[in-house]
C-alpha atoms as a PDB file:
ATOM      1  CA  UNK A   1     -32.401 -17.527  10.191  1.00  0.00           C
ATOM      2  CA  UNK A   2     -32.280 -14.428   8.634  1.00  0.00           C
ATOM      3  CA  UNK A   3     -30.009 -12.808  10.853  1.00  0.00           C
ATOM      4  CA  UNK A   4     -27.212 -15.656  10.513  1.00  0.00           C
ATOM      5  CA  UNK A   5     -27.366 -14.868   6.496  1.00  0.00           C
ATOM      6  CA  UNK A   6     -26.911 -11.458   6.728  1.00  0.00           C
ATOM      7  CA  UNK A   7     -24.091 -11.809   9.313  1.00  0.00           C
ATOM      8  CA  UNK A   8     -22.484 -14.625   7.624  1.00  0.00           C
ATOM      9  CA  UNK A   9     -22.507 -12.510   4.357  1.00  0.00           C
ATOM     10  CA  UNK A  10     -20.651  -9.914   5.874  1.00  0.00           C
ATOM     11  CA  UNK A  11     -18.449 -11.654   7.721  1.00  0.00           C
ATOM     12  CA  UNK A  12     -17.018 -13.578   4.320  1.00  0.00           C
ATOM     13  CA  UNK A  13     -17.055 -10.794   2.668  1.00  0.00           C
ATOM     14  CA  UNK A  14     -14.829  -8.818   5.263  1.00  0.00           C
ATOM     15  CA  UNK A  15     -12.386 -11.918   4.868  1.00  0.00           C
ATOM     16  CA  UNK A  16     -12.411 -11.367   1.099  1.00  0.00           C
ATOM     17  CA  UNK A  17     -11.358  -8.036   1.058  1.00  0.00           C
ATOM     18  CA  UNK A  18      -8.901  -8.769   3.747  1.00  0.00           C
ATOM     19  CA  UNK A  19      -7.399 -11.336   1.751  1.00  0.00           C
ATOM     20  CA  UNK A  20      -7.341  -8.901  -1.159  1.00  0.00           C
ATOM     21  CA  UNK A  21      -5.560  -6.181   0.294  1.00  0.00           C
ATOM     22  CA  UNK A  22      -2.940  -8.959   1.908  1.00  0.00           C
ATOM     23  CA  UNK A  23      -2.172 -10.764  -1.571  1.00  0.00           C
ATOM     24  CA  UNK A  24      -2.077  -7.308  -3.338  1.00  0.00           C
ATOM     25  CA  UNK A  25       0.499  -6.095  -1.357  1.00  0.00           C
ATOM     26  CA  UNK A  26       2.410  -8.915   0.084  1.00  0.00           C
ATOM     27  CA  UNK A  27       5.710  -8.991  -1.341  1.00  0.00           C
ATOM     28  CA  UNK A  28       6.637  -4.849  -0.630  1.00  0.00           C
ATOM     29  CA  UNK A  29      10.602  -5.577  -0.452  1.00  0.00           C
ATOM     30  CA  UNK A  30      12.500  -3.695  -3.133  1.00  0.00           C
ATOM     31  CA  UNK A  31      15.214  -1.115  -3.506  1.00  0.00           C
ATOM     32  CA  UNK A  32      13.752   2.347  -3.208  1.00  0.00           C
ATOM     33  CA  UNK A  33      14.058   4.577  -6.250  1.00  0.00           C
ATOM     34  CA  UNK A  34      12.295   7.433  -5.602  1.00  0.00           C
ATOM     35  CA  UNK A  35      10.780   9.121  -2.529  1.00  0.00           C
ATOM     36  CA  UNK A  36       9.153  12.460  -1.594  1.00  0.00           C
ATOM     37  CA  UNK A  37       7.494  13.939   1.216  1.00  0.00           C
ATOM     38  CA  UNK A  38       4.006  15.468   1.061  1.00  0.00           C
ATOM     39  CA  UNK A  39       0.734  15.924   3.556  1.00  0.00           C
ATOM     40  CA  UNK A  40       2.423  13.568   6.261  1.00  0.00           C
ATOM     41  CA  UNK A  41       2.989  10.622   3.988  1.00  0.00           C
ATOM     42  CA  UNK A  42       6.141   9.772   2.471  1.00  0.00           C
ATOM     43  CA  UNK A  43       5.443   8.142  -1.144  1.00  0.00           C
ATOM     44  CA  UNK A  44       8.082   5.627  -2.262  1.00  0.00           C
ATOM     45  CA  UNK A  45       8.518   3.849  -5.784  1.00  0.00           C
ATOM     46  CA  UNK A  46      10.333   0.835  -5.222  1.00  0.00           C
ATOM     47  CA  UNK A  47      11.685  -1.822  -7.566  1.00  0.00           C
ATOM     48  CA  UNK A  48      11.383  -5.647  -6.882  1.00  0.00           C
ATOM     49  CA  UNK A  49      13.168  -8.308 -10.247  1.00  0.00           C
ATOM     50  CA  UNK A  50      12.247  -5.326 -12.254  1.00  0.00           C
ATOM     51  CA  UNK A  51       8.525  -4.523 -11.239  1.00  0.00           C
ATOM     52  CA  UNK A  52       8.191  -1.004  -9.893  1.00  0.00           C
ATOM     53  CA  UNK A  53       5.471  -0.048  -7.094  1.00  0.00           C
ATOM     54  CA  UNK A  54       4.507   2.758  -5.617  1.00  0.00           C
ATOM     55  CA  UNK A  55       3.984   2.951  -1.341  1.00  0.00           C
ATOM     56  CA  UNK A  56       2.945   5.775   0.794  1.00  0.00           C
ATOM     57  CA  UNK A  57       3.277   5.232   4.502  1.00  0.00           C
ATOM     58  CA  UNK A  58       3.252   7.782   6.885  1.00  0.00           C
ATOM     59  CA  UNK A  59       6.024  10.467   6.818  1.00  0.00           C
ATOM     60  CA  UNK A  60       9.259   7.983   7.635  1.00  0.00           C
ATOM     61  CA  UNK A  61      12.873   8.831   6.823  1.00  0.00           C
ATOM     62  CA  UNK A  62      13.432   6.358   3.589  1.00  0.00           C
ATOM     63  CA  UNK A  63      16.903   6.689   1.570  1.00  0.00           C
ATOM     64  CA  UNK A  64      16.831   6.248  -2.194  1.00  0.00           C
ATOM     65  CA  UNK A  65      19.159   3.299  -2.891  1.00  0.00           C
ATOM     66  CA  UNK A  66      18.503   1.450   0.418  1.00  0.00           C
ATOM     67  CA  UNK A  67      16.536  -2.165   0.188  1.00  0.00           C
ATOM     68  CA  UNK A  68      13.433  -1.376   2.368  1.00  0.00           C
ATOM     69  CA  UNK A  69      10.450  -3.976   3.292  1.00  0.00           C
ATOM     70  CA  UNK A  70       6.838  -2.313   3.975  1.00  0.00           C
ATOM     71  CA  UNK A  71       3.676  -3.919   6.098  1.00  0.00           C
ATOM     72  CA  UNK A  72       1.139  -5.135   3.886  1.00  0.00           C
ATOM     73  CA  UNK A  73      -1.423  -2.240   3.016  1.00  0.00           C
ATOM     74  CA  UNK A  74      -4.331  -1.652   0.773  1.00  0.00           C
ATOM     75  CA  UNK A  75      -4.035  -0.882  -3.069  1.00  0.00           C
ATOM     76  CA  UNK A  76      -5.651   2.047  -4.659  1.00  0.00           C
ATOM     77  CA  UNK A  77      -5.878   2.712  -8.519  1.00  0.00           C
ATOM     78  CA  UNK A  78      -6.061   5.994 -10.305  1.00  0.00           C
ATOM     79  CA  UNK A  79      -5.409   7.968  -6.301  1.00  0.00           C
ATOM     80  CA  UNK A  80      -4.494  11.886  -6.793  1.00  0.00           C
ATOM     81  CA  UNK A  81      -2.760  13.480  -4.124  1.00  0.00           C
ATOM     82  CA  UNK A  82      -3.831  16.717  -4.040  1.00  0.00           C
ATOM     83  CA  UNK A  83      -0.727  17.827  -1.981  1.00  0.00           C
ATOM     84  CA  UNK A  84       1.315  16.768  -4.921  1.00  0.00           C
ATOM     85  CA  UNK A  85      -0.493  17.759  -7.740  1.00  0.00           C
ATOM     86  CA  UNK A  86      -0.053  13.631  -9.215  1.00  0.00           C
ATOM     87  CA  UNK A  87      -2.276  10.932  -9.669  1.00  0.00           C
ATOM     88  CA  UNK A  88      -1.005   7.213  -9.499  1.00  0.00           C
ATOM     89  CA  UNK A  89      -1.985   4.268 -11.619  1.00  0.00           C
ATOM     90  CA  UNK A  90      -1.486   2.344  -8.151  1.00  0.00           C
ATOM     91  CA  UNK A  91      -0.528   3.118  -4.822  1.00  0.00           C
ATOM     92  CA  UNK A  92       0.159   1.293  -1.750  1.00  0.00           C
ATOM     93  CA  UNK A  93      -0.862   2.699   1.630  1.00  0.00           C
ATOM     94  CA  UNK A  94       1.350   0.869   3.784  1.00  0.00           C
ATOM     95  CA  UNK A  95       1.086   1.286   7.958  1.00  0.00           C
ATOM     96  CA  UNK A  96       5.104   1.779   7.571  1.00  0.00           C
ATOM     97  CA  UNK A  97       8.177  -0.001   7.263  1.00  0.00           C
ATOM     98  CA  UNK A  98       8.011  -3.842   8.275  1.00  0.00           C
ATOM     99  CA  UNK A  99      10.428  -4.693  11.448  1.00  0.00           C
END
């Protein structure tokens, strides 16, 4: 009895945080704004009805002024990138641009 607790614990909890990172990060569509290259990630700031976010995916080819959609990700607050010497509020780490 024990056993099925303990697994059914983790198992909902694994579906919370799933459903966290989802619902954090499910609308990534916006024009890009700014973007820079650092450590193998490219970091984007995009803007979406006038709400700005921040995404890094790994190191992609992304135009500022092109309308780009990303893959849900995982949201981190107050990250530093060492490689850039800057520390976001919130970031996105994205798997990459959505097909």
């Amino acid at each position: 009895m024990k056993k099925i607790s303990v697994i059914a614990i983790i198992a909902m909890l694994a579906l919370m945080l799933g459903a966290a990172a989802v619902s954090a990060s499910s609308d990534l569509t916006g024009k890009v704004i700014e973007t820079m290259d650092s450590g193998g990630y490219t970091y984007v700031q995009i803007e979406n009805k006038g709400k700005k976010t921040w995404v890094a995916v790994p190191q992609t080819k992304i135009t500022k002024g092109s309308t780009v959609t990303f893959k849900p990700g995982m949201p981190m607050a107050d990250f530093t990138s060492k490689t850039l010497g800057r520390t976001f509020d919130v970031i996105i780490f994205s798997g990459g641009l959505a097909e």
